[in-house]
C-alpha atoms as a PDB file:
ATOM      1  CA  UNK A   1     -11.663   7.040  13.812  1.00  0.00           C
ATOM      2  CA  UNK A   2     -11.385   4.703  11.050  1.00  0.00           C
ATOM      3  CA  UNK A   3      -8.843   1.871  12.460  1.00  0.00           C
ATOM      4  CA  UNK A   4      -8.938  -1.969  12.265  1.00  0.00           C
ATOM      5  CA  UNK A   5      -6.947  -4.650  13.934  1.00  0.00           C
ATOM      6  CA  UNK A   6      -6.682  -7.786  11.625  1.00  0.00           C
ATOM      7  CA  UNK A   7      -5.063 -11.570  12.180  1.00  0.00           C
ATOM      8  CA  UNK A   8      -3.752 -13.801   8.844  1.00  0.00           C
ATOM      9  CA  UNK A   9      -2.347 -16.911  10.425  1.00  0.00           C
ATOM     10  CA  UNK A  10      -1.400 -19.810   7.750  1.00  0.00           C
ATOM     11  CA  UNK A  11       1.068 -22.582   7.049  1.00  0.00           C
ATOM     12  CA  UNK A  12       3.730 -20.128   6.159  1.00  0.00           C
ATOM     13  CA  UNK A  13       3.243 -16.879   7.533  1.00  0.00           C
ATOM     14  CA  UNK A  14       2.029 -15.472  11.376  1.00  0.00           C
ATOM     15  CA  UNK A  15       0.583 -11.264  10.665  1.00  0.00           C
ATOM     16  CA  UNK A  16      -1.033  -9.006  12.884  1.00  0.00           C
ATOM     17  CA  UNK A  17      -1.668  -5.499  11.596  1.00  0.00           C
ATOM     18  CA  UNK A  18      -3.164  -2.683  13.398  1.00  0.00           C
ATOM     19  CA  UNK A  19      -4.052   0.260  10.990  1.00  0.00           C
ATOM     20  CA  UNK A  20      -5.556   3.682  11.386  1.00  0.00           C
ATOM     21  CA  UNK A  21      -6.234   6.314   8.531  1.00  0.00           C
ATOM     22  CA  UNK A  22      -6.515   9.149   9.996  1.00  0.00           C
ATOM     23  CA  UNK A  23      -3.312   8.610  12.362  1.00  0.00           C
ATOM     24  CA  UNK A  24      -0.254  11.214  12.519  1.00  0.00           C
ATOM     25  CA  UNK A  25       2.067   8.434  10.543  1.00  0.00           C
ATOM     26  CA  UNK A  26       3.631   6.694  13.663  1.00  0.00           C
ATOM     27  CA  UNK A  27       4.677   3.163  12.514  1.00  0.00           C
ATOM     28  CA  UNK A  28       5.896   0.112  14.568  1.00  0.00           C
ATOM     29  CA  UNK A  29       7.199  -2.294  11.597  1.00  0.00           C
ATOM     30  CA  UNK A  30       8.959  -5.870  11.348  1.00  0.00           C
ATOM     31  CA  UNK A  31       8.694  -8.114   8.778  1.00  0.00           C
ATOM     32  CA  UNK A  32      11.620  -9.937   9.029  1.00  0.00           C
ATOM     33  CA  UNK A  33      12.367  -8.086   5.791  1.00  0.00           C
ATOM     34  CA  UNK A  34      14.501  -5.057   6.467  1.00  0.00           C
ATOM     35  CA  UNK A  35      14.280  -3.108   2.869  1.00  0.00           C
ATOM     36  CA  UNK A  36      11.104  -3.742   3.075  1.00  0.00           C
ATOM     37  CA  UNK A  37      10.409  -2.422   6.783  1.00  0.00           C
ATOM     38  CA  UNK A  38      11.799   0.682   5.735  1.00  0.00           C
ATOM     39  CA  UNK A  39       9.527   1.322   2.862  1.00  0.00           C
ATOM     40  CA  UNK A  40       6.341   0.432   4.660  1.00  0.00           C
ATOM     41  CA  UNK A  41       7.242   2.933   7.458  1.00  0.00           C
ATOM     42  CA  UNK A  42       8.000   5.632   4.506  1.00  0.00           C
ATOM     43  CA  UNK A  43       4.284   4.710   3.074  1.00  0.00           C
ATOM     44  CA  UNK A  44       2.763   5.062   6.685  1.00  0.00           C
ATOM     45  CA  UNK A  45       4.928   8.358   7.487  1.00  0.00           C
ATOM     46  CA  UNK A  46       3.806   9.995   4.490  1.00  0.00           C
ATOM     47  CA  UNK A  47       0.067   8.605   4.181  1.00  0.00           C
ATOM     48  CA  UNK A  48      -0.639   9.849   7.786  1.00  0.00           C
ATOM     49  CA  UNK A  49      -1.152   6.447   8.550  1.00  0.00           C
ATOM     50  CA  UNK A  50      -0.672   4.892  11.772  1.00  0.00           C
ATOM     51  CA  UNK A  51       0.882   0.911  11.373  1.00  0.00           C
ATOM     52  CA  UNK A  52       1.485  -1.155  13.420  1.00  0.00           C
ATOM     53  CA  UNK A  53       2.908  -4.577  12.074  1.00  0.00           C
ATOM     54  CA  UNK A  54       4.232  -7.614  12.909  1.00  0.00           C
ATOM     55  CA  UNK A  55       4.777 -10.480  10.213  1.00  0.00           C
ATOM     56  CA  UNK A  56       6.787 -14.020  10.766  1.00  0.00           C
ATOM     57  CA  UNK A  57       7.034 -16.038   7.508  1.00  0.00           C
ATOM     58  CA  UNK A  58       8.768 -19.182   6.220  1.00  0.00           C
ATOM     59  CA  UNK A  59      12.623 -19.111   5.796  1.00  0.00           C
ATOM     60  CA  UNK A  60      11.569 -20.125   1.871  1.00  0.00           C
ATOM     61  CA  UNK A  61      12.654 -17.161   0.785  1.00  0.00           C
ATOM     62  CA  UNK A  62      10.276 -13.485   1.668  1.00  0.00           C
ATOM     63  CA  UNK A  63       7.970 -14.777  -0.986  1.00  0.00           C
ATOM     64  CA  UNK A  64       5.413 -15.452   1.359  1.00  0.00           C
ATOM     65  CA  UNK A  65       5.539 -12.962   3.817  1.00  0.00           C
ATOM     66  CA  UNK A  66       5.818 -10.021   1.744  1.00  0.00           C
ATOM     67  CA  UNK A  67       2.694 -11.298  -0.444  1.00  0.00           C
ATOM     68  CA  UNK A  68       0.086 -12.193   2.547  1.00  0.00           C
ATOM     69  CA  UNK A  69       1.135  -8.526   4.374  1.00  0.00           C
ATOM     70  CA  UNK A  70      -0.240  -7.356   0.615  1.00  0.00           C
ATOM     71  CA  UNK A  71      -3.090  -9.002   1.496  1.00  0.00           C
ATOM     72  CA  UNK A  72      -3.617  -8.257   4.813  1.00  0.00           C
ATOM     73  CA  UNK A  73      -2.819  -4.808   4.364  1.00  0.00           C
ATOM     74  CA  UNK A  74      -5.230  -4.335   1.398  1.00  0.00           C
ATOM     75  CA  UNK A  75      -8.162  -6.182   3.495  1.00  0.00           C
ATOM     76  CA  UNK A  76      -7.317  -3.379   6.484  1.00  0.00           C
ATOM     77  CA  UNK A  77      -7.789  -0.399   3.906  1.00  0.00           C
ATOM     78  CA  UNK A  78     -11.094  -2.237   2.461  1.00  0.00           C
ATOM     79  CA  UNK A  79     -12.748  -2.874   5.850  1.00  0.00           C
ATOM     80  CA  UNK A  80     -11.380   0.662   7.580  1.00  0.00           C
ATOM     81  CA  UNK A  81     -13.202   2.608   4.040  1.00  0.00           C
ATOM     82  CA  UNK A  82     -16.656   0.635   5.158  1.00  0.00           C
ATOM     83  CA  UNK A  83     -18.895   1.693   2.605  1.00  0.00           C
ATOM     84  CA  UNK A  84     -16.837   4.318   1.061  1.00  0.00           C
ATOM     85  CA  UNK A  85     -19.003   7.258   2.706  1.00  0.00           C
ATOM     86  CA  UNK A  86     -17.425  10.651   1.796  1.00  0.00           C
ATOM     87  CA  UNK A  87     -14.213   9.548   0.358  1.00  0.00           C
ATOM     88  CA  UNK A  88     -12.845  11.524  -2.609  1.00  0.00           C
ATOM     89  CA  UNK A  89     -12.151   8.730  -3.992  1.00  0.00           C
ATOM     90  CA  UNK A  90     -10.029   9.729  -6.666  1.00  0.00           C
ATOM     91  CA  UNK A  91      -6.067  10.741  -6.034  1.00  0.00           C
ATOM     92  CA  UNK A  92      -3.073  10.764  -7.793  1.00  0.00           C
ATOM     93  CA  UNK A  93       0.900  11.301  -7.343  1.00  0.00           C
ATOM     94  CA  UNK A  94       4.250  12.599  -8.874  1.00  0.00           C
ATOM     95  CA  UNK A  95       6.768  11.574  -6.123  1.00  0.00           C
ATOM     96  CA  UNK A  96       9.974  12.427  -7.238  1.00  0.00           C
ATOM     97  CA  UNK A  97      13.045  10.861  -5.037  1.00  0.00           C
ATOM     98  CA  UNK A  98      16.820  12.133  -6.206  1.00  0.00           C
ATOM     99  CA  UNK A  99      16.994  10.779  -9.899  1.00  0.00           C
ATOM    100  CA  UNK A 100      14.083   8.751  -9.827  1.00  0.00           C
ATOM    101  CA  UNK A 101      10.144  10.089 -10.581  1.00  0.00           C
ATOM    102  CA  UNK A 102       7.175   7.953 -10.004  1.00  0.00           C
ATOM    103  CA  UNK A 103       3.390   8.397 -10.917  1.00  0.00           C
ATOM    104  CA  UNK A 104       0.841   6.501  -8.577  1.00  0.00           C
ATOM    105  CA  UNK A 105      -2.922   6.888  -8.990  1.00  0.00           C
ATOM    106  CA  UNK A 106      -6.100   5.427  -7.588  1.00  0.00           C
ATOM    107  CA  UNK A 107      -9.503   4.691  -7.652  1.00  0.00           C
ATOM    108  CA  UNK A 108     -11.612   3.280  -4.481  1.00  0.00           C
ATOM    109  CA  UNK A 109     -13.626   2.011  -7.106  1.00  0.00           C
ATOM    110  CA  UNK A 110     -14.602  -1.540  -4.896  1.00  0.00           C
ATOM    111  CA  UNK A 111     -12.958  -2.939  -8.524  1.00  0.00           C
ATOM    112  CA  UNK A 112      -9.485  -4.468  -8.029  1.00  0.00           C
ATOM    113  CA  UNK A 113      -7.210  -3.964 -10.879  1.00  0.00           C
ATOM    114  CA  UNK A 114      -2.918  -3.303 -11.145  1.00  0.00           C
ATOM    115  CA  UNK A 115      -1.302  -1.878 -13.782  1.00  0.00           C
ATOM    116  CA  UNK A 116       2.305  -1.818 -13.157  1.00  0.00           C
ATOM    117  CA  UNK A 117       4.833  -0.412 -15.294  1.00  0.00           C
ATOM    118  CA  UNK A 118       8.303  -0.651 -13.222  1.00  0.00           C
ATOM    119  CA  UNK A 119      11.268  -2.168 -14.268  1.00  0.00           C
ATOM    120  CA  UNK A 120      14.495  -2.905 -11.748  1.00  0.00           C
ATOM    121  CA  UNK A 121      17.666  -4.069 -12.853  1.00  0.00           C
ATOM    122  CA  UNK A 122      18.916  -5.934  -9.832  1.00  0.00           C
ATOM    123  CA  UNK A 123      17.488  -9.087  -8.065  1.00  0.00           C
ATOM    124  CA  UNK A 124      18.109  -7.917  -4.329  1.00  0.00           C
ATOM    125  CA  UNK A 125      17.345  -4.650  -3.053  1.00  0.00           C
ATOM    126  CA  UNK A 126      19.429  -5.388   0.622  1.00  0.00           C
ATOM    127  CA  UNK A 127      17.886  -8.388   1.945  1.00  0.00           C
ATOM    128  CA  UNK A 128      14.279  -7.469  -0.534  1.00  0.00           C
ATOM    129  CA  UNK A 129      13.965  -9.862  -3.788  1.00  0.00           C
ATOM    130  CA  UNK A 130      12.405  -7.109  -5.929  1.00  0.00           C
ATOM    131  CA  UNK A 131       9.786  -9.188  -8.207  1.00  0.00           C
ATOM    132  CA  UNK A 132       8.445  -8.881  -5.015  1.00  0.00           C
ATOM    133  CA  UNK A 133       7.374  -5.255  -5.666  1.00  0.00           C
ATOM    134  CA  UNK A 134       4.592  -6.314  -7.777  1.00  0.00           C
ATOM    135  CA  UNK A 135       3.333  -9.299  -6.161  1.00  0.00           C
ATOM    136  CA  UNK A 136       3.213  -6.880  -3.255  1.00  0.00           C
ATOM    137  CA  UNK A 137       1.156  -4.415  -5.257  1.00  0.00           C
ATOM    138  CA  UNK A 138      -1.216  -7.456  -6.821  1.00  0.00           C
ATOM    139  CA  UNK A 139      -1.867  -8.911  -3.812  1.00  0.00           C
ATOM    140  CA  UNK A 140      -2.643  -5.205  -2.174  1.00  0.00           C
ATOM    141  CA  UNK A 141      -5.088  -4.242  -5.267  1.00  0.00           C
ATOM    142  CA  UNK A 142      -6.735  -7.287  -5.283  1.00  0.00           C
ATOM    143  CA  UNK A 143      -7.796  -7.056  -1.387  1.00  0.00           C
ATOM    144  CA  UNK A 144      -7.996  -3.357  -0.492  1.00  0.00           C
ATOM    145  CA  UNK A 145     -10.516  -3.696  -3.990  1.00  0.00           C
ATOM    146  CA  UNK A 146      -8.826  -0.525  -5.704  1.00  0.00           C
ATOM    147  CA  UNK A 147      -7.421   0.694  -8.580  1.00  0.00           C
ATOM    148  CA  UNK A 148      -4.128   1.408  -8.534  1.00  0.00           C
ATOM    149  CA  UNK A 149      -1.503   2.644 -11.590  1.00  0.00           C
ATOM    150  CA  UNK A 150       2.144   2.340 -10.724  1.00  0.00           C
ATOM    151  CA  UNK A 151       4.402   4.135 -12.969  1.00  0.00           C
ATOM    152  CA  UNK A 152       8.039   5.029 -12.735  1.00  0.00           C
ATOM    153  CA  UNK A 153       8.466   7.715 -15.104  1.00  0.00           C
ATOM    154  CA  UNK A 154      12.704   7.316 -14.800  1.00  0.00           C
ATOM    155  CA  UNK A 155      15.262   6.394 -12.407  1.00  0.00           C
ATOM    156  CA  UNK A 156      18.550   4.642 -12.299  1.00  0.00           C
ATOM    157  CA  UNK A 157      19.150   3.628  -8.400  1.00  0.00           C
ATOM    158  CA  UNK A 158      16.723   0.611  -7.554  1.00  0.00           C
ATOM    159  CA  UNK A 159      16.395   1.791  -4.056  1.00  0.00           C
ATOM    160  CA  UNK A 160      14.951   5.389  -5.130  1.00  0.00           C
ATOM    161  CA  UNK A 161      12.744   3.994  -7.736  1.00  0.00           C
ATOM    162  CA  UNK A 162      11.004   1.666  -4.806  1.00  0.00           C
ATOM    163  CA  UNK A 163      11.429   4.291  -2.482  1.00  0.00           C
ATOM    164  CA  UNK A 164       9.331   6.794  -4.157  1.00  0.00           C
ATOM    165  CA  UNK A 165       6.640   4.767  -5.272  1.00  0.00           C
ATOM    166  CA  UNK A 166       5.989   3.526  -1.147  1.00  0.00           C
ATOM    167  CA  UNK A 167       6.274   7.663  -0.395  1.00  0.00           C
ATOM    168  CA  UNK A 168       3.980   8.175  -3.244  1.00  0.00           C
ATOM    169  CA  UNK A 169       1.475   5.352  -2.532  1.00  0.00           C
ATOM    170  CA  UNK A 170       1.386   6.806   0.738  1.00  0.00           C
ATOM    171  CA  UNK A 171       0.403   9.979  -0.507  1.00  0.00           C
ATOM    172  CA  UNK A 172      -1.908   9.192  -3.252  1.00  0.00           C
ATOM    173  CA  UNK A 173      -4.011   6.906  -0.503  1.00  0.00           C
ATOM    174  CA  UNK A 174      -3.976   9.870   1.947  1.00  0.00           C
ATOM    175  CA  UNK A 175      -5.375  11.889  -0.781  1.00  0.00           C
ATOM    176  CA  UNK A 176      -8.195   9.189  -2.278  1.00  0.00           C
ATOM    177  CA  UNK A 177      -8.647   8.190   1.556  1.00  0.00           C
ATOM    178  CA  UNK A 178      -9.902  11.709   3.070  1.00  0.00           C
ATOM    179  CA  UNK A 179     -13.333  12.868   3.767  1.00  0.00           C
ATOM    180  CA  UNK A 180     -14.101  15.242   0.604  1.00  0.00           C
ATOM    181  CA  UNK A 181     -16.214  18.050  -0.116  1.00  0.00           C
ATOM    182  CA  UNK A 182     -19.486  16.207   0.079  1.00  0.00           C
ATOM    183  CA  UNK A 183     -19.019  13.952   3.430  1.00  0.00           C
ATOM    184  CA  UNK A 184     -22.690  12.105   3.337  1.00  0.00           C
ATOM    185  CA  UNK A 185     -22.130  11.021  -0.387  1.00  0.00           C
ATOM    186  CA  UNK A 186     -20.706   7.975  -2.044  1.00  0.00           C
ATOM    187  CA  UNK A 187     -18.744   8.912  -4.723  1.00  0.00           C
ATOM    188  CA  UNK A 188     -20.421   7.036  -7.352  1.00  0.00           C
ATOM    189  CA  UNK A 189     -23.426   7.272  -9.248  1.00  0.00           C
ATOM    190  CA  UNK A 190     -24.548   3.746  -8.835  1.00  0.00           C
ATOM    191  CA  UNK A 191     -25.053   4.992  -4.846  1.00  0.00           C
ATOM    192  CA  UNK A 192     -23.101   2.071  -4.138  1.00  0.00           C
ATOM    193  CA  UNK A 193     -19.197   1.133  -3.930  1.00  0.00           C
ATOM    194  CA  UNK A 194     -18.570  -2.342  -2.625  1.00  0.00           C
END
């Protein structure tokens, strides 16, 4: 079972996140944040992931919060991978949601890099500032020590653009996450992901 429990306590935000890959998808999710409850629970429901979260941050604004759960969630998906034994590796997604299509892909490459090509034309999703979205996705790469290309293809409702990339993140990571073909490998030819 490949689960961690992790802690981020600072200044301006309180975490605790509980996360199991190879879970059923059962989710237990507040982040002050509503919107953004509801997409983490899609991600989780559709990654097979079991989450279990619970995030206090500053009333600033849901800068803060929304950026250190990044983190925190991106540490949980470094540490629960150890040393990358088995993994495909590899995964990628076409989620399409009504109107709107996404493309996510990754590598578990132990390199962090974003490239995010999304573009919203309201401030607000509900109570969710969206230049959030990518600060989200930054702060995620940078600590879960992935690749990951975030694409929406089209769309012209905010809320299904964002919704399909969380179902397709979710997806793509179940995918890259699972044991593969060759279980006592590491998918890399140096012998060594970090």
């Amino acid at each position: 079972m490949r689960e961690v429990t992790l802690n981020r306590k600072t200044a301006e935000t309180n975490i605790n996140l509980t996360l199991n890959i190879d879970g059923t998808g059962i989710s237990e999710i507040s982040t002050g944040v509503a919107f953004f409850d509801h997409m983490l629970v899609l991600f989780s429901k559709h990654g097979r992931f079991d989450l279990t979260l619970n995030a206090q941050g500053d009333a600033v604004d849901n800068h803060h919060v929304i950026e250190d759960i990044g983190i925190l969630l991106g540490k949980a998906f470094n540490e629960t991978l150890r040393d990358k034994m088995g993994i495909n590796r590899y995964a990628f997604s076409y989620t399409p949601m009504d109107e709107a299509l996404s493309r996510i892909c990754v590598d578990i490459s132990g390199r962090s890099f974003l490239v995010f090509d999304v573009e919203l034309d309201r401030e607000f999703i509900g109570d969710f500032e969206t230049e959030m979205l990518e600060e989200f996705f930054i702060a995620f790469a940078a600590n879960s020590k992935m690749t990951l290309h975030i694409q929406s293809l089209y769309g012209k409702n905010n809320h299904h653009i964002v919704e399909g990339i969380f179902k397709g993140l979710g997806r793509t990571l179940k995918e890259a996450c699972a044991i593969g073909e060759y279980a006592n490998e590491i998918p890399s030819t140096k012998g060594i992901i970090e």
